[in-house]
Structure formats: C-alpha cells, structure tokens
PDB file of N, CA and C in Angstrom:
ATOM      1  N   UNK A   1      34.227 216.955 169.799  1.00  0.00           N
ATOM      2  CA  UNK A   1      35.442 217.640 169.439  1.00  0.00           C
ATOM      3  C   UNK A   1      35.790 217.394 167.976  1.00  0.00           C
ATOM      4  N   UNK A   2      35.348 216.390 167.494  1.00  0.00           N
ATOM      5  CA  UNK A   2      36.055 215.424 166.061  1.00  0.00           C
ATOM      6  C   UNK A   2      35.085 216.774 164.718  1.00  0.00           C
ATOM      7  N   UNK A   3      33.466 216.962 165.437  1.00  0.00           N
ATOM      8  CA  UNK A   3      33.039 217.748 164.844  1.00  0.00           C
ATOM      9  C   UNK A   3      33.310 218.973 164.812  1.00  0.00           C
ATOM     10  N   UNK A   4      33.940 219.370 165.447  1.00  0.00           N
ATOM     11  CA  UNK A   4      34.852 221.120 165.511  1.00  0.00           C
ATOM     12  C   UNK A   4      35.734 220.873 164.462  1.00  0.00           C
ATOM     13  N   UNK A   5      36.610 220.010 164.696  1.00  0.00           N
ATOM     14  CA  UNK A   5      37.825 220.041 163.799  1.00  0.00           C
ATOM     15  C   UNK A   5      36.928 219.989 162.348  1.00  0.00           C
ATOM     16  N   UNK A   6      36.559 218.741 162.070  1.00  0.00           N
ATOM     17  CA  UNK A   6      36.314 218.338 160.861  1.00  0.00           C
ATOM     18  C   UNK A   6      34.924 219.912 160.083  1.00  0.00           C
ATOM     19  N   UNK A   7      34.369 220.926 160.949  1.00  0.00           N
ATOM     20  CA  UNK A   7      33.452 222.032 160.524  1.00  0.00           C
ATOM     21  C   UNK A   7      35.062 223.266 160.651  1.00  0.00           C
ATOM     22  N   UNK A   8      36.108 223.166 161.196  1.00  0.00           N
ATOM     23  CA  UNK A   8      36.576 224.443 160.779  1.00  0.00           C
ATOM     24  C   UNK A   8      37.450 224.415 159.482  1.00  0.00           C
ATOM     25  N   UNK A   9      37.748 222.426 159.316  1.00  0.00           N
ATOM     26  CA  UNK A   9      38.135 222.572 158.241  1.00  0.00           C
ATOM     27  C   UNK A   9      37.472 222.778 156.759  1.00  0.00           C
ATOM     28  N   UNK A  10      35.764 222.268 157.040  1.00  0.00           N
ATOM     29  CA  UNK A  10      35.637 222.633 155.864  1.00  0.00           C
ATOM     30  C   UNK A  10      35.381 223.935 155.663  1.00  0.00           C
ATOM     31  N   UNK A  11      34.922 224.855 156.374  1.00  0.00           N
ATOM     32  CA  UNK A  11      34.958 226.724 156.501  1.00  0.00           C
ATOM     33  C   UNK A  11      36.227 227.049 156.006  1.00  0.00           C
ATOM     34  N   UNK A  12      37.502 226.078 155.783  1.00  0.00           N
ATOM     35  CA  UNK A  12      38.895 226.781 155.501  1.00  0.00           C
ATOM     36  C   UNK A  12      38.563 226.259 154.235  1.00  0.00           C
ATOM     37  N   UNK A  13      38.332 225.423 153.817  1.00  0.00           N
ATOM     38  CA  UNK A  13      38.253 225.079 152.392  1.00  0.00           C
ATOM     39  C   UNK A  13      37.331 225.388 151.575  1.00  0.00           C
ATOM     40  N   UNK A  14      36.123 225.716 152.369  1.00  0.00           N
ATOM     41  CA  UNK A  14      34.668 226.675 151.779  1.00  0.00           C
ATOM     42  C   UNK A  14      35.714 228.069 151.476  1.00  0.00           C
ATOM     43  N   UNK A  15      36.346 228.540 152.217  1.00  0.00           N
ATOM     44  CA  UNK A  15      36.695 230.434 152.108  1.00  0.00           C
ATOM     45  C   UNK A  15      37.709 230.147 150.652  1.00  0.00           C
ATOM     46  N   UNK A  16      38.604 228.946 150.909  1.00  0.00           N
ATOM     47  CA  UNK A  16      39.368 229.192 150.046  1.00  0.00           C
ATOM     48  C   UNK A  16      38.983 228.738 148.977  1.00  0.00           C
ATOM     49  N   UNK A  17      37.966 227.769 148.546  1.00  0.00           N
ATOM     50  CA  UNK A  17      37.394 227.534 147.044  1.00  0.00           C
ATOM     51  C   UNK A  17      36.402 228.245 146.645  1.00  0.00           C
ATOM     52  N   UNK A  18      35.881 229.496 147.599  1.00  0.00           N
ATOM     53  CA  UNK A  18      34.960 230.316 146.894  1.00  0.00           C
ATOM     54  C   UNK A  18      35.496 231.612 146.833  1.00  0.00           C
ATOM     55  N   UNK A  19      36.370 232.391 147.350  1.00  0.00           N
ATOM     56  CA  UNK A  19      37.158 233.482 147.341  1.00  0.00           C
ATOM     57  C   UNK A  19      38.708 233.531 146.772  1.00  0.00           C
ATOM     58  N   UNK A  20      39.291 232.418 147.588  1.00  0.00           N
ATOM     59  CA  UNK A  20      40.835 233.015 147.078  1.00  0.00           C
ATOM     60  C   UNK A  20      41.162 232.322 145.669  1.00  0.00           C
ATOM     61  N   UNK A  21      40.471 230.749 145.635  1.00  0.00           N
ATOM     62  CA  UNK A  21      40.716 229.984 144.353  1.00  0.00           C
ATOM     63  C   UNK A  21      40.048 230.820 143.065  1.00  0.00           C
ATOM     64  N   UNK A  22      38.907 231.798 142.721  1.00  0.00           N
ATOM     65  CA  UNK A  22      38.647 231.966 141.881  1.00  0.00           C
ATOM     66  C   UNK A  22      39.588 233.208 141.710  1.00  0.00           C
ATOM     67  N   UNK A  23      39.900 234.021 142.697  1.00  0.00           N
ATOM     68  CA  UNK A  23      40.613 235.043 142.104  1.00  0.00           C
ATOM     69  C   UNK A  23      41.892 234.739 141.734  1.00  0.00           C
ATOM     70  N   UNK A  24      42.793 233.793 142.281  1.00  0.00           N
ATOM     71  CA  UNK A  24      43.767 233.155 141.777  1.00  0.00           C
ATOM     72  C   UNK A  24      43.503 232.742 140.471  1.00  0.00           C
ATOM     73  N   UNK A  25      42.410 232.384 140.008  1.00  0.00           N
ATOM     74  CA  UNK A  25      42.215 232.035 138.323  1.00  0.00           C
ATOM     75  C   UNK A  25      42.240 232.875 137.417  1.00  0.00           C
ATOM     76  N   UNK A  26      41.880 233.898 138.154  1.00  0.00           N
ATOM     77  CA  UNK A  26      41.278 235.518 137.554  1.00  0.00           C
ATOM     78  C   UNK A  26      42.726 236.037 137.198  1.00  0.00           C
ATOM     79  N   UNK A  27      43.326 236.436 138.278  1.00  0.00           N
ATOM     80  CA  UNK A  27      44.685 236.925 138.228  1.00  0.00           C
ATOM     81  C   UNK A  27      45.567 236.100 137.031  1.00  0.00           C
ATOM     82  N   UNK A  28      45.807 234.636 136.834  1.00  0.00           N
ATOM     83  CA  UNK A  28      46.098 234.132 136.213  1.00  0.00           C
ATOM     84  C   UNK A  28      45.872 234.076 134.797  1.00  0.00           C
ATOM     85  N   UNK A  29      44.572 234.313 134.583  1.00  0.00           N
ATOM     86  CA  UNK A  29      43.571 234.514 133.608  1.00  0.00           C
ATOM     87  C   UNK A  29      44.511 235.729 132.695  1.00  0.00           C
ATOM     88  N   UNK A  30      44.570 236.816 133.403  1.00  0.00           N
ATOM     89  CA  UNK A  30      44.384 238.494 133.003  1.00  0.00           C
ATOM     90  C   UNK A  30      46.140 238.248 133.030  1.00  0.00           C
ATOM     91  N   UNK A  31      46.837 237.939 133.436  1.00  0.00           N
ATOM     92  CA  UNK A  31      48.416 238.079 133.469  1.00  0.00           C
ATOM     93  C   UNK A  31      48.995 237.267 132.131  1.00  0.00           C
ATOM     94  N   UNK A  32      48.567 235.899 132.263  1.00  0.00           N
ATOM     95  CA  UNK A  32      49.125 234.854 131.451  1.00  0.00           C
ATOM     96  C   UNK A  32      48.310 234.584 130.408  1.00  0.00           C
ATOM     97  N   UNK A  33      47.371 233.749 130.292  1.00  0.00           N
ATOM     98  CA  UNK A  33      46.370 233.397 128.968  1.00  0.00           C
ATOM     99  C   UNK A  33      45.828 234.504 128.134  1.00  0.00           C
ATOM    100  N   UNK A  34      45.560 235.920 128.927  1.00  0.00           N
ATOM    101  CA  UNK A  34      44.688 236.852 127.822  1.00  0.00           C
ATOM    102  C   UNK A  34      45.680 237.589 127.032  1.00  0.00           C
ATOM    103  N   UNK A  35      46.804 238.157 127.743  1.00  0.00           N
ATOM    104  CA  UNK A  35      48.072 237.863 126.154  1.00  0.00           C
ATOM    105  C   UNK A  35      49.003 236.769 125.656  1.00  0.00           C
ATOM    106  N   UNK A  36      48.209 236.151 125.979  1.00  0.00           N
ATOM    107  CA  UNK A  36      49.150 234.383 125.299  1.00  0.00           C
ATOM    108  C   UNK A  36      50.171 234.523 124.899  1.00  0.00           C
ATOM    109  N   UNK A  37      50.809 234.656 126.654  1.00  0.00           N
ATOM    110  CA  UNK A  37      51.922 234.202 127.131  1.00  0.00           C
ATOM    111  C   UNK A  37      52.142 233.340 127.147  1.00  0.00           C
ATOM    112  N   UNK A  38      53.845 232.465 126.529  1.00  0.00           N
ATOM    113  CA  UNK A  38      53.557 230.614 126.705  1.00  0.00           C
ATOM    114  C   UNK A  38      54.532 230.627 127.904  1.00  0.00           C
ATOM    115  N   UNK A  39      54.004 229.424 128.705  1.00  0.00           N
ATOM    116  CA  UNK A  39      54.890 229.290 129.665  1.00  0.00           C
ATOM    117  C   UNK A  39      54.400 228.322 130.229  1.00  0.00           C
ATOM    118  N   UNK A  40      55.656 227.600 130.237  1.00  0.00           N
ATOM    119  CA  UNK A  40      56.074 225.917 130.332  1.00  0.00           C
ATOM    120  C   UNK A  40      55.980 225.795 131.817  1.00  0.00           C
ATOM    121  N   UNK A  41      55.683 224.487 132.373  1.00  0.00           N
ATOM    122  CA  UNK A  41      55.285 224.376 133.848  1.00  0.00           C
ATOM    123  C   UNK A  41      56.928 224.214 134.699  1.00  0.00           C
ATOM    124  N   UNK A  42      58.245 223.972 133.815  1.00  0.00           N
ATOM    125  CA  UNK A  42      59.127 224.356 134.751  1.00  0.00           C
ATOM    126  C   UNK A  42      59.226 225.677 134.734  1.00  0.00           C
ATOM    127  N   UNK A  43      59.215 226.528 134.462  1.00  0.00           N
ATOM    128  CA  UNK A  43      58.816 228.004 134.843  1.00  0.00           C
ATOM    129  C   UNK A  43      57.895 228.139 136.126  1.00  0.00           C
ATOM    130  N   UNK A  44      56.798 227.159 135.849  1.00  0.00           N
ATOM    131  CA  UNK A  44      56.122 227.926 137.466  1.00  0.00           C
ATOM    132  C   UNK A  44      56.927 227.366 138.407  1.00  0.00           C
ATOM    133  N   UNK A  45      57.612 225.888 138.234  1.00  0.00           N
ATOM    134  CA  UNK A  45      58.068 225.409 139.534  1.00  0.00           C
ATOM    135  C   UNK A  45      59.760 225.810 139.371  1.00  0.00           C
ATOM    136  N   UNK A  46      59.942 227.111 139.098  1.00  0.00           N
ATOM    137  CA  UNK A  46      61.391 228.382 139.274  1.00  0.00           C
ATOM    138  C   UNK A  46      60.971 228.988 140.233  1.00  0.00           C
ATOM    139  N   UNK A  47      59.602 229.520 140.028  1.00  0.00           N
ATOM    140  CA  UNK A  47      58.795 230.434 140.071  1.00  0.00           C
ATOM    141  C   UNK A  47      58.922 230.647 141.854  1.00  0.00           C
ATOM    142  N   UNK A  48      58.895 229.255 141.985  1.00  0.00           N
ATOM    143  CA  UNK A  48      58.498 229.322 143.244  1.00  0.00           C
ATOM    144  C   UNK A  48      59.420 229.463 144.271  1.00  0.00           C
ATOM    145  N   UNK A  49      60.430 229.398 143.887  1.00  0.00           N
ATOM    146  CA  UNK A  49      61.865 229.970 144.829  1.00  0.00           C
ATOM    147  C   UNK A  49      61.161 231.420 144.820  1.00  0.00           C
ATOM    148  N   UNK A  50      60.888 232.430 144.326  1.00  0.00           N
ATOM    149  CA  UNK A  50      60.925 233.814 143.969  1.00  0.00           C
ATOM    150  C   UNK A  50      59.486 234.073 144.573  1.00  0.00           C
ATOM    151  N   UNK A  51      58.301 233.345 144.383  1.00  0.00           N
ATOM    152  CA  UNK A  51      57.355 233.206 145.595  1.00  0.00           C
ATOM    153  C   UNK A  51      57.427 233.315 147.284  1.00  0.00           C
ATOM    154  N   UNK A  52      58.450 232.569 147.728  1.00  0.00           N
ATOM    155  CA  UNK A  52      58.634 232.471 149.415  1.00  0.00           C
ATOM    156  C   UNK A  52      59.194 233.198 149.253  1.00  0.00           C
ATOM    157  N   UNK A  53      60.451 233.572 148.576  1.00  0.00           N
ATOM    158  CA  UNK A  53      61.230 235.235 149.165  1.00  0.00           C
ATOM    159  C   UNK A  53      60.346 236.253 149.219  1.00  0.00           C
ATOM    160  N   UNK A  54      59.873 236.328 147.937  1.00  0.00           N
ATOM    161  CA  UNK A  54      58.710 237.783 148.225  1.00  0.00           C
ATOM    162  C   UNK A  54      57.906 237.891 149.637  1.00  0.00           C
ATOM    163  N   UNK A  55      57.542 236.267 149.602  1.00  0.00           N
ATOM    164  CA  UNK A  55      56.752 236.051 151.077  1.00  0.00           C
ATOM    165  C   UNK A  55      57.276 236.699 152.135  1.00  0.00           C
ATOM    166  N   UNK A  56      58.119 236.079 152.183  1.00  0.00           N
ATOM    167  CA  UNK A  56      58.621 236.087 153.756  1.00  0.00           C
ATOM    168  C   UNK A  56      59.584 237.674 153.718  1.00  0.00           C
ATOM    169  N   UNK A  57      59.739 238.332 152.612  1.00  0.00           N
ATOM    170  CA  UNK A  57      61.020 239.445 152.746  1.00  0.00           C
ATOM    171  C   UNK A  57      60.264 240.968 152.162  1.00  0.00           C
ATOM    172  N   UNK A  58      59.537 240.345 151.781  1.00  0.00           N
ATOM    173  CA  UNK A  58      58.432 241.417 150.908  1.00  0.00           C
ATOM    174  C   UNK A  58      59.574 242.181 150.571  1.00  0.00           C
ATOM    175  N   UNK A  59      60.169 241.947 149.503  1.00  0.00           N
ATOM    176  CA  UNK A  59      61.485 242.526 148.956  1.00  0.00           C
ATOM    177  C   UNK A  59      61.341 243.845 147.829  1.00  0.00           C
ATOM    178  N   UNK A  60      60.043 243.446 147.015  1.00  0.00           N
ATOM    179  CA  UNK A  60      59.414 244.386 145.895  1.00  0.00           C
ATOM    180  C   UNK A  60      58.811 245.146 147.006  1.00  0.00           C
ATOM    181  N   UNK A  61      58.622 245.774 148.087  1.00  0.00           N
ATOM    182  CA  UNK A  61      58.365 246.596 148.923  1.00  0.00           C
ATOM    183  C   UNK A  61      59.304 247.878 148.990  1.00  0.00           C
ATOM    184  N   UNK A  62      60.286 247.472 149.028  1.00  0.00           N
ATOM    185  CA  UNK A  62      61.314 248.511 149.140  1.00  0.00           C
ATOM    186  C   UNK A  62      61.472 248.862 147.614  1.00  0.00           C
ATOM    187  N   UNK A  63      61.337 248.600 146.515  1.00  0.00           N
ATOM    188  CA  UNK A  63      61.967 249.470 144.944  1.00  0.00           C
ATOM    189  C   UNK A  63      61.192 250.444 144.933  1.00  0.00           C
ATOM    190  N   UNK A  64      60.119 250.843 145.882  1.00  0.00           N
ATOM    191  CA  UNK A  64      59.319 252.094 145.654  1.00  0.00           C
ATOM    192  C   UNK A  64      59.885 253.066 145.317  1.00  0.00           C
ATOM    193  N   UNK A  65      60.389 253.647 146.588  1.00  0.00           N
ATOM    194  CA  UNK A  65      61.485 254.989 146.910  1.00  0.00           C
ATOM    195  C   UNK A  65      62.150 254.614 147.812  1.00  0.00           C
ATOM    196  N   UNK A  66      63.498 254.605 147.798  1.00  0.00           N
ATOM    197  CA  UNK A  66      64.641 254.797 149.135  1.00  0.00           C
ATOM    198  C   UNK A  66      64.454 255.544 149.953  1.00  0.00           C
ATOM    199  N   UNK A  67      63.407 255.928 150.290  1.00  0.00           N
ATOM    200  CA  UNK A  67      63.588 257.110 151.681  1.00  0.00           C
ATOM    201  C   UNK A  67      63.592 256.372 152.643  1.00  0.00           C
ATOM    202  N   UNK A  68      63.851 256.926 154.283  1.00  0.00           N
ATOM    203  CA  UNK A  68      63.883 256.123 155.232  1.00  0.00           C
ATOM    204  C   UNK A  68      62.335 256.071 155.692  1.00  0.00           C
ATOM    205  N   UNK A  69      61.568 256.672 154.740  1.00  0.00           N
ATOM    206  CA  UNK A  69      60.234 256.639 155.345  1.00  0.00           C
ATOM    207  C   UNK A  69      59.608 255.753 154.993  1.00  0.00           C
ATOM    208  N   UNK A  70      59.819 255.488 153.935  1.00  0.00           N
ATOM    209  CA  UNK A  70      59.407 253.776 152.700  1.00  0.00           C
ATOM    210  C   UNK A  70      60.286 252.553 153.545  1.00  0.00           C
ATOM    211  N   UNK A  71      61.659 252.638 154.221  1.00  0.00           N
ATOM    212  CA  UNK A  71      61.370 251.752 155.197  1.00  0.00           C
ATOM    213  C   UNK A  71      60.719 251.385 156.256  1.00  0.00           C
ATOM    214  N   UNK A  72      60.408 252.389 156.677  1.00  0.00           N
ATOM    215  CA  UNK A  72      59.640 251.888 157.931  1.00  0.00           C
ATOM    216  C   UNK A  72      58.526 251.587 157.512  1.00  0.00           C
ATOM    217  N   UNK A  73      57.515 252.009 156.433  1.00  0.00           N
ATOM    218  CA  UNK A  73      56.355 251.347 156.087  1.00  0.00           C
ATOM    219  C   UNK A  73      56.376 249.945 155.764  1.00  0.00           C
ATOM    220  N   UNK A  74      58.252 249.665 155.261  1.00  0.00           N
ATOM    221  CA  UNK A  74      58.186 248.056 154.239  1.00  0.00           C
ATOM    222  C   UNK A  74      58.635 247.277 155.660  1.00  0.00           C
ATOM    223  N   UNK A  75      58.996 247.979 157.335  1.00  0.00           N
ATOM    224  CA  UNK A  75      59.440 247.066 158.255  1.00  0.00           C
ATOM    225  C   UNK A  75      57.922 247.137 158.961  1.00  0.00           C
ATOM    226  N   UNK A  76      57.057 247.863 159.016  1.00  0.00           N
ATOM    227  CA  UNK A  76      55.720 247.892 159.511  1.00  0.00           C
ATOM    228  C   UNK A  76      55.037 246.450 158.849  1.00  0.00           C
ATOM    229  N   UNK A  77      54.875 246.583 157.196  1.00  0.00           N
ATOM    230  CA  UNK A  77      54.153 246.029 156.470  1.00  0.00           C
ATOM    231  C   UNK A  77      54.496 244.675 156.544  1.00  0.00           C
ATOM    232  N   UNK A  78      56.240 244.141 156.717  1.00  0.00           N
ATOM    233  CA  UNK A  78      56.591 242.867 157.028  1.00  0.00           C
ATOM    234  C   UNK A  78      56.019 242.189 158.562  1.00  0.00           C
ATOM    235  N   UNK A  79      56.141 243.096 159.232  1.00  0.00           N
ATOM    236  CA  UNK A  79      55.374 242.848 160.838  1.00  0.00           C
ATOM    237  C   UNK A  79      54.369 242.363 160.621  1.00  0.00           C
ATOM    238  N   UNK A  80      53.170 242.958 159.791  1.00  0.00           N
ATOM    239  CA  UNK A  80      52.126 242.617 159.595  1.00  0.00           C
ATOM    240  C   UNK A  80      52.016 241.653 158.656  1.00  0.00           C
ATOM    241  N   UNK A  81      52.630 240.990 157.596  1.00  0.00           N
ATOM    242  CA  UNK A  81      52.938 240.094 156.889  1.00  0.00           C
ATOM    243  C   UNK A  81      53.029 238.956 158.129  1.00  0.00           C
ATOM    244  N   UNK A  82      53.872 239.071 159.249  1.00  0.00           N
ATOM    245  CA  UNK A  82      54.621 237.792 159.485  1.00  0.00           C
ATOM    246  C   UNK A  82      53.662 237.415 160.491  1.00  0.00           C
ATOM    247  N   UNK A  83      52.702 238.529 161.161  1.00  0.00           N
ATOM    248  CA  UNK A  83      51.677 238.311 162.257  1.00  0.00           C
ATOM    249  C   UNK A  83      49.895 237.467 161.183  1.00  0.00           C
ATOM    250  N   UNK A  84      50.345 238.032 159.828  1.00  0.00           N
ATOM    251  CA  UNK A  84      49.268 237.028 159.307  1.00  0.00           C
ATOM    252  C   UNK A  84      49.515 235.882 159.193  1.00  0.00           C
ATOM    253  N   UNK A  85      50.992 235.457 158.887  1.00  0.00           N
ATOM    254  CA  UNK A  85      51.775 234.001 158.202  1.00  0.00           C
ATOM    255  C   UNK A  85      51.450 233.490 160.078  1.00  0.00           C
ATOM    256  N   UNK A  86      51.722 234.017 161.121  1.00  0.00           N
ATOM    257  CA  UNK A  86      52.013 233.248 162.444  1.00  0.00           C
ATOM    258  C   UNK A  86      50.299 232.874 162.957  1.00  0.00           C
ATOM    259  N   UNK A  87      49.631 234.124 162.553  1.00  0.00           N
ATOM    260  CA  UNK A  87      48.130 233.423 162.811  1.00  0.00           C
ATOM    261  C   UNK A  87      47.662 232.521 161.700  1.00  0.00           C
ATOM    262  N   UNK A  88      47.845 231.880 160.921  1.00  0.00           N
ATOM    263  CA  UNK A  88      47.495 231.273 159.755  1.00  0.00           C
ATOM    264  C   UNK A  88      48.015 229.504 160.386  1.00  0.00           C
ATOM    265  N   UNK A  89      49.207 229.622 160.779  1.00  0.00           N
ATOM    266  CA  UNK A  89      49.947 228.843 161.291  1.00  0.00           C
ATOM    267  C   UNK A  89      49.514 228.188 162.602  1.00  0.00           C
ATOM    268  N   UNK A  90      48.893 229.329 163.401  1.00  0.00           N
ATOM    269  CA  UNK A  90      48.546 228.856 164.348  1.00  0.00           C
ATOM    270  C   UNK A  90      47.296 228.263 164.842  1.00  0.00           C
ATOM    271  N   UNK A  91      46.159 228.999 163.957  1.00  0.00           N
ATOM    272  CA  UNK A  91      45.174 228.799 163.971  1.00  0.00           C
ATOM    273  C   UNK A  91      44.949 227.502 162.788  1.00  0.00           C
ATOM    274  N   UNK A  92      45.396 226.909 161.840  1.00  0.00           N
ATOM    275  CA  UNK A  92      45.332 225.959 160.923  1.00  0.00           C
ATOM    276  C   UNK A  92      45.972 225.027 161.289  1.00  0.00           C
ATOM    277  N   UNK A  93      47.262 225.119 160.745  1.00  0.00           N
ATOM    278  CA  UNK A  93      48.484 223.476 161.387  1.00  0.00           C
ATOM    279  C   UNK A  93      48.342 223.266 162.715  1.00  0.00           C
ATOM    280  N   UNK A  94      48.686 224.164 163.702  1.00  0.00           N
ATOM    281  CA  UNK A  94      48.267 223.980 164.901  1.00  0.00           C
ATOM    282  C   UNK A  94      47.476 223.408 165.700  1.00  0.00           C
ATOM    283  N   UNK A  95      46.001 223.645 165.229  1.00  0.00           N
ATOM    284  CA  UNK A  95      45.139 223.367 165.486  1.00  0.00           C
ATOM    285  C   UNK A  95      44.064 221.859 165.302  1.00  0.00           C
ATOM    286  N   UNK A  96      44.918 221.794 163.561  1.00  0.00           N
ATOM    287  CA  UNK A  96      44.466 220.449 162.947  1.00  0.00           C
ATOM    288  C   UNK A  96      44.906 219.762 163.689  1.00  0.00           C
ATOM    289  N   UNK A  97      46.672 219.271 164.061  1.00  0.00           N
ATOM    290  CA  UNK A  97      47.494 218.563 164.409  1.00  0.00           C
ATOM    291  C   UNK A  97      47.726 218.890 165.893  1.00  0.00           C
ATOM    292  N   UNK A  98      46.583 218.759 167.115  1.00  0.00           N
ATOM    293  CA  UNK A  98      47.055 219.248 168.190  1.00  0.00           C
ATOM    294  C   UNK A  98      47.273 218.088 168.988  1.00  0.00           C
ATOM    295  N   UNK A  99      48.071 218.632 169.845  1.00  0.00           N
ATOM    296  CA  UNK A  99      49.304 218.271 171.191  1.00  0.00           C
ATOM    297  C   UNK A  99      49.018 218.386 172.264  1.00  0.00           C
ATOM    298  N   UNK A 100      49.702 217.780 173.113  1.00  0.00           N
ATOM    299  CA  UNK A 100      49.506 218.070 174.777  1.00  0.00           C
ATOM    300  C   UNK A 100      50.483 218.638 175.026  1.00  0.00           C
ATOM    301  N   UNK A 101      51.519 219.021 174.360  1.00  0.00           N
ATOM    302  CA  UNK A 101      52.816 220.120 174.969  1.00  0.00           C
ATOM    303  C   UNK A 101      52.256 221.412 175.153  1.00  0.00           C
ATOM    304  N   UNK A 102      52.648 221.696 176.663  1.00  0.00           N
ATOM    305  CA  UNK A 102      52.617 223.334 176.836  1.00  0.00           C
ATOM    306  C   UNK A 102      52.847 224.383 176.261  1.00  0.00           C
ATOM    307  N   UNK A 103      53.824 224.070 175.407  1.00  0.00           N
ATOM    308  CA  UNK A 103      54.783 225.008 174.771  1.00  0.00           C
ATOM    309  C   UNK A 103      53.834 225.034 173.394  1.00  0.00           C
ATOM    310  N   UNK A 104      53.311 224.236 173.125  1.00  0.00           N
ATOM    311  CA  UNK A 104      52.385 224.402 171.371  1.00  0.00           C
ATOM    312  C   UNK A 104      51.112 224.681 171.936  1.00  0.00           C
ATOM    313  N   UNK A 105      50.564 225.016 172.942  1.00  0.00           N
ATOM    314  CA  UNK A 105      49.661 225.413 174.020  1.00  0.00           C
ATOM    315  C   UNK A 105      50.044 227.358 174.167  1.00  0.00           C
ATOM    316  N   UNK A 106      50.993 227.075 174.694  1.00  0.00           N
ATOM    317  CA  UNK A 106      51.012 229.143 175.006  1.00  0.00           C
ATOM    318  C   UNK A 106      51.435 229.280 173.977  1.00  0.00           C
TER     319      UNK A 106
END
C-alpha cells in the first residue's frame, strides 16, 4: 500500500514539474521579465488575495458581455471549475492523508 501512495505521489509531482511548472515560467517569462516589468515580491504576495477570488468566483468571466447567456456559460464554467477544485481535493489531500471515517470514504 506504502508503494501506491509514495508512486501516485511522485506521478503528481512528475505531471507538475514537467508540464504545469514550465509553463508557469513561460507565462511568467512573456508577462513580466520580457517587458521589464519591475515588481517587488510584496506585490506577488497582494497578488494572491486576487488569485483565490478569481479561483473560486471566476469573476473576470462575467466582464465579457452582460447577457443572460454569458451567465449561464460563467454558472456552467464555475460548476466545472469547482468539480475540478473537488476532484483535485479528493483524489490528492484525501488520499495522501487517509482515514477510517465513512464520511471521508463516500
């Protein structure tokens, strides 16, 4: 069992240091350093209040267009936002840190 855990964690840390970490550099790269932008590290840690809201509210979703049709895509798109954040959650923390409660079970 010790070898399950300890092979899915490194597959989470293989995906994320060969896919999401370089494009996170990339993005960073092309936004901030290639027009040398200065910006001081309390700026990123502002930053990050304005990070989880976007997260969790996907708020820049809605300035598209006000129609009621652009809501329902930005209440669709949060559904699907919150069903990735709940499998991420469940399948990672969950899983690392497991329990004998029923309830962290169903």
């Amino acid at each position: 069992m010790h070898i399950g855990h300890l092979f899915e964690m490194i597959v989470i840390a293989g995906v994320f240091s060969i896919i999401l970490l370089p494009n996170i550099i990339r993005m960073w790269y092309f936004t901030i350093l290639k027009p040398g932008i200065k910006v001081s590290i309390k700026t990123y840690a502002i930053a990050l209040k304005d990070l989880f809201v976007h997260m969790f509210t996907q708020k820049q979703f809605l300035g598209c267009e006000p129609t009621r049709e652009n809501k329902m895509r930005w209440l669709l798109h949060l559904i699907l936002v919150f069903g990735y954040l709940s499998l991420l959650f469940t399948t990672v923390f969950l899983n690392w840190f497991s329990t004998e409660s029923r309830f962290i079970i169903w």
